[in-house]
C-alpha atoms as a PDB file:
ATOM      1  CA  UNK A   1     -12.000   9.907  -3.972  1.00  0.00           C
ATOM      2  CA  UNK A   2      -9.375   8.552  -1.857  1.00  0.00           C
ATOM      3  CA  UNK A   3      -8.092  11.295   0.903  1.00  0.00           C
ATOM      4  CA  UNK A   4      -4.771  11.644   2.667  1.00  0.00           C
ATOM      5  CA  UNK A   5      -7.068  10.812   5.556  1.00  0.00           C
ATOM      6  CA  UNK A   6      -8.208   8.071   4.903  1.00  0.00           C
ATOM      7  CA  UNK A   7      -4.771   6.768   3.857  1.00  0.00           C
ATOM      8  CA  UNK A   8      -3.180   7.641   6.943  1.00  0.00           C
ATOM      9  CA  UNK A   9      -6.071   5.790   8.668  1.00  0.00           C
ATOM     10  CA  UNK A  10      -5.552   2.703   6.483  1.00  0.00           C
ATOM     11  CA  UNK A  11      -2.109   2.630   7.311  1.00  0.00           C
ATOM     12  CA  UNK A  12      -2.736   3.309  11.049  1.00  0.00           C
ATOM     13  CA  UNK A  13      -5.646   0.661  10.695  1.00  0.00           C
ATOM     14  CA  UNK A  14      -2.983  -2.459   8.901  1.00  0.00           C
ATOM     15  CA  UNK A  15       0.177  -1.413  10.968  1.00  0.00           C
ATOM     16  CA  UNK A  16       0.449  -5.087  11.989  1.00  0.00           C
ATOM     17  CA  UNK A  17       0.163  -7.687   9.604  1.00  0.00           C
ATOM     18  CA  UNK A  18      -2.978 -10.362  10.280  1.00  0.00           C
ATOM     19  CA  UNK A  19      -2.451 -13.334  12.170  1.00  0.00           C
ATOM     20  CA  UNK A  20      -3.441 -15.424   9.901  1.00  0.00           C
ATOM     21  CA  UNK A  21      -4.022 -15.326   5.735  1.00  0.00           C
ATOM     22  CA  UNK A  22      -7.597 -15.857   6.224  1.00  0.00           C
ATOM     23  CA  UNK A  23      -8.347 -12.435   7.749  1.00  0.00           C
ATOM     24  CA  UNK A  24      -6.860 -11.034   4.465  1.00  0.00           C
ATOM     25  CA  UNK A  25     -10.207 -11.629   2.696  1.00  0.00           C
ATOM     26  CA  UNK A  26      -8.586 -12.725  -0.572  1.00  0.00           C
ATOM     27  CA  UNK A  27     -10.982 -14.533  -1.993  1.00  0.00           C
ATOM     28  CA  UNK A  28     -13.217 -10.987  -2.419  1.00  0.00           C
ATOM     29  CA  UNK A  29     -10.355  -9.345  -3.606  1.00  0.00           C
ATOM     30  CA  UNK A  30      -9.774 -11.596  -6.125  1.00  0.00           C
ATOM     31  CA  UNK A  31     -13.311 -12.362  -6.670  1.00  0.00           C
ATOM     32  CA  UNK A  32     -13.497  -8.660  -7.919  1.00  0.00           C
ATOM     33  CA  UNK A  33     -10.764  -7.691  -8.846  1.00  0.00           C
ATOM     34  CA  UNK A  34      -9.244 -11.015  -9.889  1.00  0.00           C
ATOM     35  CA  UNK A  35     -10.401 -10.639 -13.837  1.00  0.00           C
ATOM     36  CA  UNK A  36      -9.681  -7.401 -14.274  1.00  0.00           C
ATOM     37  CA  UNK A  37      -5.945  -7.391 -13.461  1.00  0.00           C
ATOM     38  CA  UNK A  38      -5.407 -10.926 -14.026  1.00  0.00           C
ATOM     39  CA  UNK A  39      -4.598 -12.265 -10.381  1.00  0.00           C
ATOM     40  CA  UNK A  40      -3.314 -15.650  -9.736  1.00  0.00           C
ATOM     41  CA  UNK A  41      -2.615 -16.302  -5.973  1.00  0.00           C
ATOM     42  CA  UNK A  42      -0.671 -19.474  -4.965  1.00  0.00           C
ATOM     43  CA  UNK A  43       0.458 -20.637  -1.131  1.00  0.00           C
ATOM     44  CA  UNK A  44       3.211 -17.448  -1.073  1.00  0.00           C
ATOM     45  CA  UNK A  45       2.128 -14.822  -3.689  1.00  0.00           C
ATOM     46  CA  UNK A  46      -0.156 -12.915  -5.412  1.00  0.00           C
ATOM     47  CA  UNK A  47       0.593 -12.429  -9.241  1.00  0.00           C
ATOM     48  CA  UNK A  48      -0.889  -9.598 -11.177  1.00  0.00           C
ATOM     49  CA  UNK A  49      -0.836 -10.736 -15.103  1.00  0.00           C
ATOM     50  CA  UNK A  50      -2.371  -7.356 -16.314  1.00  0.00           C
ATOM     51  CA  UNK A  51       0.976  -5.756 -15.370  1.00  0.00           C
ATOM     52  CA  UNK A  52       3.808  -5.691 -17.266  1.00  0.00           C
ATOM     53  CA  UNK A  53       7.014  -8.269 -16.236  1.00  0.00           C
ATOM     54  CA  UNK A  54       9.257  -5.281 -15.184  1.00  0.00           C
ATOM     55  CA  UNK A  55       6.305  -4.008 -12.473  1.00  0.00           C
ATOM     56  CA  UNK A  56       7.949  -4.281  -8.859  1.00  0.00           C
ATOM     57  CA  UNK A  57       3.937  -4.998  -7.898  1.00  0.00           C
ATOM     58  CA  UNK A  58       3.578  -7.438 -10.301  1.00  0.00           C
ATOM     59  CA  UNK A  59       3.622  -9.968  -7.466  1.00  0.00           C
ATOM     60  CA  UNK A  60       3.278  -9.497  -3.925  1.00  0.00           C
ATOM     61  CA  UNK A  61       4.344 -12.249  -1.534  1.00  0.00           C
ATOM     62  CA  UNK A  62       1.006 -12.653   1.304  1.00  0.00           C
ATOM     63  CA  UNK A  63       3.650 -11.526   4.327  1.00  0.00           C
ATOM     64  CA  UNK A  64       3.908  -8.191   3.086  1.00  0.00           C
ATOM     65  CA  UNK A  65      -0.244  -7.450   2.752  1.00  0.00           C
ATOM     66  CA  UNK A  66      -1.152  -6.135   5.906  1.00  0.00           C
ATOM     67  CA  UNK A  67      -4.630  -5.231   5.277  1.00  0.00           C
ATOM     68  CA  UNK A  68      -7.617  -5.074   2.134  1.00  0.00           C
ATOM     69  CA  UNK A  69     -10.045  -2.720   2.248  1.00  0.00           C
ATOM     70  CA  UNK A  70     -12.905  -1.972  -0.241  1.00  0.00           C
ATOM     71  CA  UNK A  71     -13.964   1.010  -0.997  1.00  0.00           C
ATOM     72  CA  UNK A  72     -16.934   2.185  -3.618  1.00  0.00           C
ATOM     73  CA  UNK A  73     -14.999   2.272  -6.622  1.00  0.00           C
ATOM     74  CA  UNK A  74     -11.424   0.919  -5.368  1.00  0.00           C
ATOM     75  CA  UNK A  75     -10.122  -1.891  -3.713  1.00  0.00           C
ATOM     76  CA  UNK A  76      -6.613  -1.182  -1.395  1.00  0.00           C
ATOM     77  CA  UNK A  77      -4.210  -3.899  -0.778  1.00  0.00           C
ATOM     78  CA  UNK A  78      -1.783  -2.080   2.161  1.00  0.00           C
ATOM     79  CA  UNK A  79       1.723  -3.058   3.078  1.00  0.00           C
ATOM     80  CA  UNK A  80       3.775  -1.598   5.915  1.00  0.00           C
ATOM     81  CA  UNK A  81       5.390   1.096   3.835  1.00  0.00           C
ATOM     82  CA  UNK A  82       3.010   1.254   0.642  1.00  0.00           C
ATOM     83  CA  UNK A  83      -1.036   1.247  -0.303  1.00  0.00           C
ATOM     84  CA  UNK A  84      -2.216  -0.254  -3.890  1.00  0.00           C
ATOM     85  CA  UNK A  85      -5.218   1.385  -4.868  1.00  0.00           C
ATOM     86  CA  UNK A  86      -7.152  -0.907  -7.931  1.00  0.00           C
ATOM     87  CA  UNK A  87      -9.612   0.723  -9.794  1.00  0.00           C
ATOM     88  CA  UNK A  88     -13.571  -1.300  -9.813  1.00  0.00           C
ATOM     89  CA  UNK A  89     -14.265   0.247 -12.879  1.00  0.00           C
ATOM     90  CA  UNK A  90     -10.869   0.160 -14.944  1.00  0.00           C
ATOM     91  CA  UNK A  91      -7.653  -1.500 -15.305  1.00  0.00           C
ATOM     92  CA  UNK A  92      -5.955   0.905 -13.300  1.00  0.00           C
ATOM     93  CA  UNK A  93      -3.532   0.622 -10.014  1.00  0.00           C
ATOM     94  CA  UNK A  94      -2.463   3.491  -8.310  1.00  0.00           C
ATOM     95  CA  UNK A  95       0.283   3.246  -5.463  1.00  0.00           C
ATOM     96  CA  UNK A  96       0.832   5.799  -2.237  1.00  0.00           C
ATOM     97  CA  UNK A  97       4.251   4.895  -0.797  1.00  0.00           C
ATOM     98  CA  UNK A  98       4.447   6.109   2.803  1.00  0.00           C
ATOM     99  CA  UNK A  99       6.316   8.732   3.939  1.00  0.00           C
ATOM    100  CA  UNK A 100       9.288   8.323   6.303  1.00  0.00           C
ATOM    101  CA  UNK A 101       8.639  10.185   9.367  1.00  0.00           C
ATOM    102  CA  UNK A 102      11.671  12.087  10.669  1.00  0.00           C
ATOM    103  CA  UNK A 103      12.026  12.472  14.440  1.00  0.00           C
ATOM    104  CA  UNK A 104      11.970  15.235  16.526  1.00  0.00           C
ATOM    105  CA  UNK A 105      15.723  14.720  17.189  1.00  0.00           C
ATOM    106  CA  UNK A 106      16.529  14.876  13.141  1.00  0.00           C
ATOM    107  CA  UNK A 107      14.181  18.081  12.873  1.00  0.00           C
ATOM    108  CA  UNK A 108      16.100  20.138  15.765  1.00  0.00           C
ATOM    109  CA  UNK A 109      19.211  18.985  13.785  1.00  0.00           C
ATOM    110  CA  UNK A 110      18.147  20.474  10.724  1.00  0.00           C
ATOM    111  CA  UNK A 111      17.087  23.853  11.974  1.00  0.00           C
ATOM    112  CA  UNK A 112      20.680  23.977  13.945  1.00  0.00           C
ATOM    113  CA  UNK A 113      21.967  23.511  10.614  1.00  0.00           C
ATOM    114  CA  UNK A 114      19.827  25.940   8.696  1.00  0.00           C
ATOM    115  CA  UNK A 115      20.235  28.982  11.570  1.00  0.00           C
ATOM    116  CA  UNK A 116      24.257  28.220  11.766  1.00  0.00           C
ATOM    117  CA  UNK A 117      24.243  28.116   7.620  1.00  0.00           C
ATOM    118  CA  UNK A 118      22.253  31.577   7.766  1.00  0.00           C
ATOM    119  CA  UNK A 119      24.117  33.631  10.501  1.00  0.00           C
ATOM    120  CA  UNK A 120      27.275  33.547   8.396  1.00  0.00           C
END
């Protein structure tokens, strides 16, 4: 089972993207995921055929994959602002956007707000 832990260390882990494409380890992800799901992977993208044509995922260009990690029954493909999670055993993806963080500036603004709004 995949933890909020563990995502927030993958994304903490990939917050750069690699120097180069061959840190990526593609060729394992592909090599076991790449029947499965159907992945085709030219010079600029990565093409999932297992998902339908309307699929936002359904191809990734190679800038935006920061990071792959395998896991025991998943493999994680993370981005700067979202994680794909593909099942080992299934055809099944699974996708954890990341969550905007809000500043300490924003939250004092919002309790001003919320006390003014509630003395009234």
């Amino acid at each position: 089972m995949i933890s909020k832990y563990i995502i927030r260390a993958l994304y903490k882990k990939y917050s750069k993207p690699p120097r180069n494409f061959s840190e990526l380890n593609i060729d394992e992800f592909v090599s076991i995921c790449g029947n499965s799901y159907g992945i085709t992977v030219d010079d600029v993208s990565m093409t999932f055929g297992q998902m339908s044509e309307d699929n936002p995922f359904r191809t990734i260009l190679l800038r935006n994959i920061y990071g792959i990690e395998k896991f025991e029954y998943h493999m994680a493909l993370v981005s700067s602002s979202y994680i794909l999670f593909f099942s080992r055993e299934s055809c099944d993806v699974t996708v954890h956007f990341k969550p905007e963080s809000t500043s300490w500036l924003k939250r004092f603004c919002w309790w001003v707000k919320f006390r003014l709004l509630h003395l009234n």
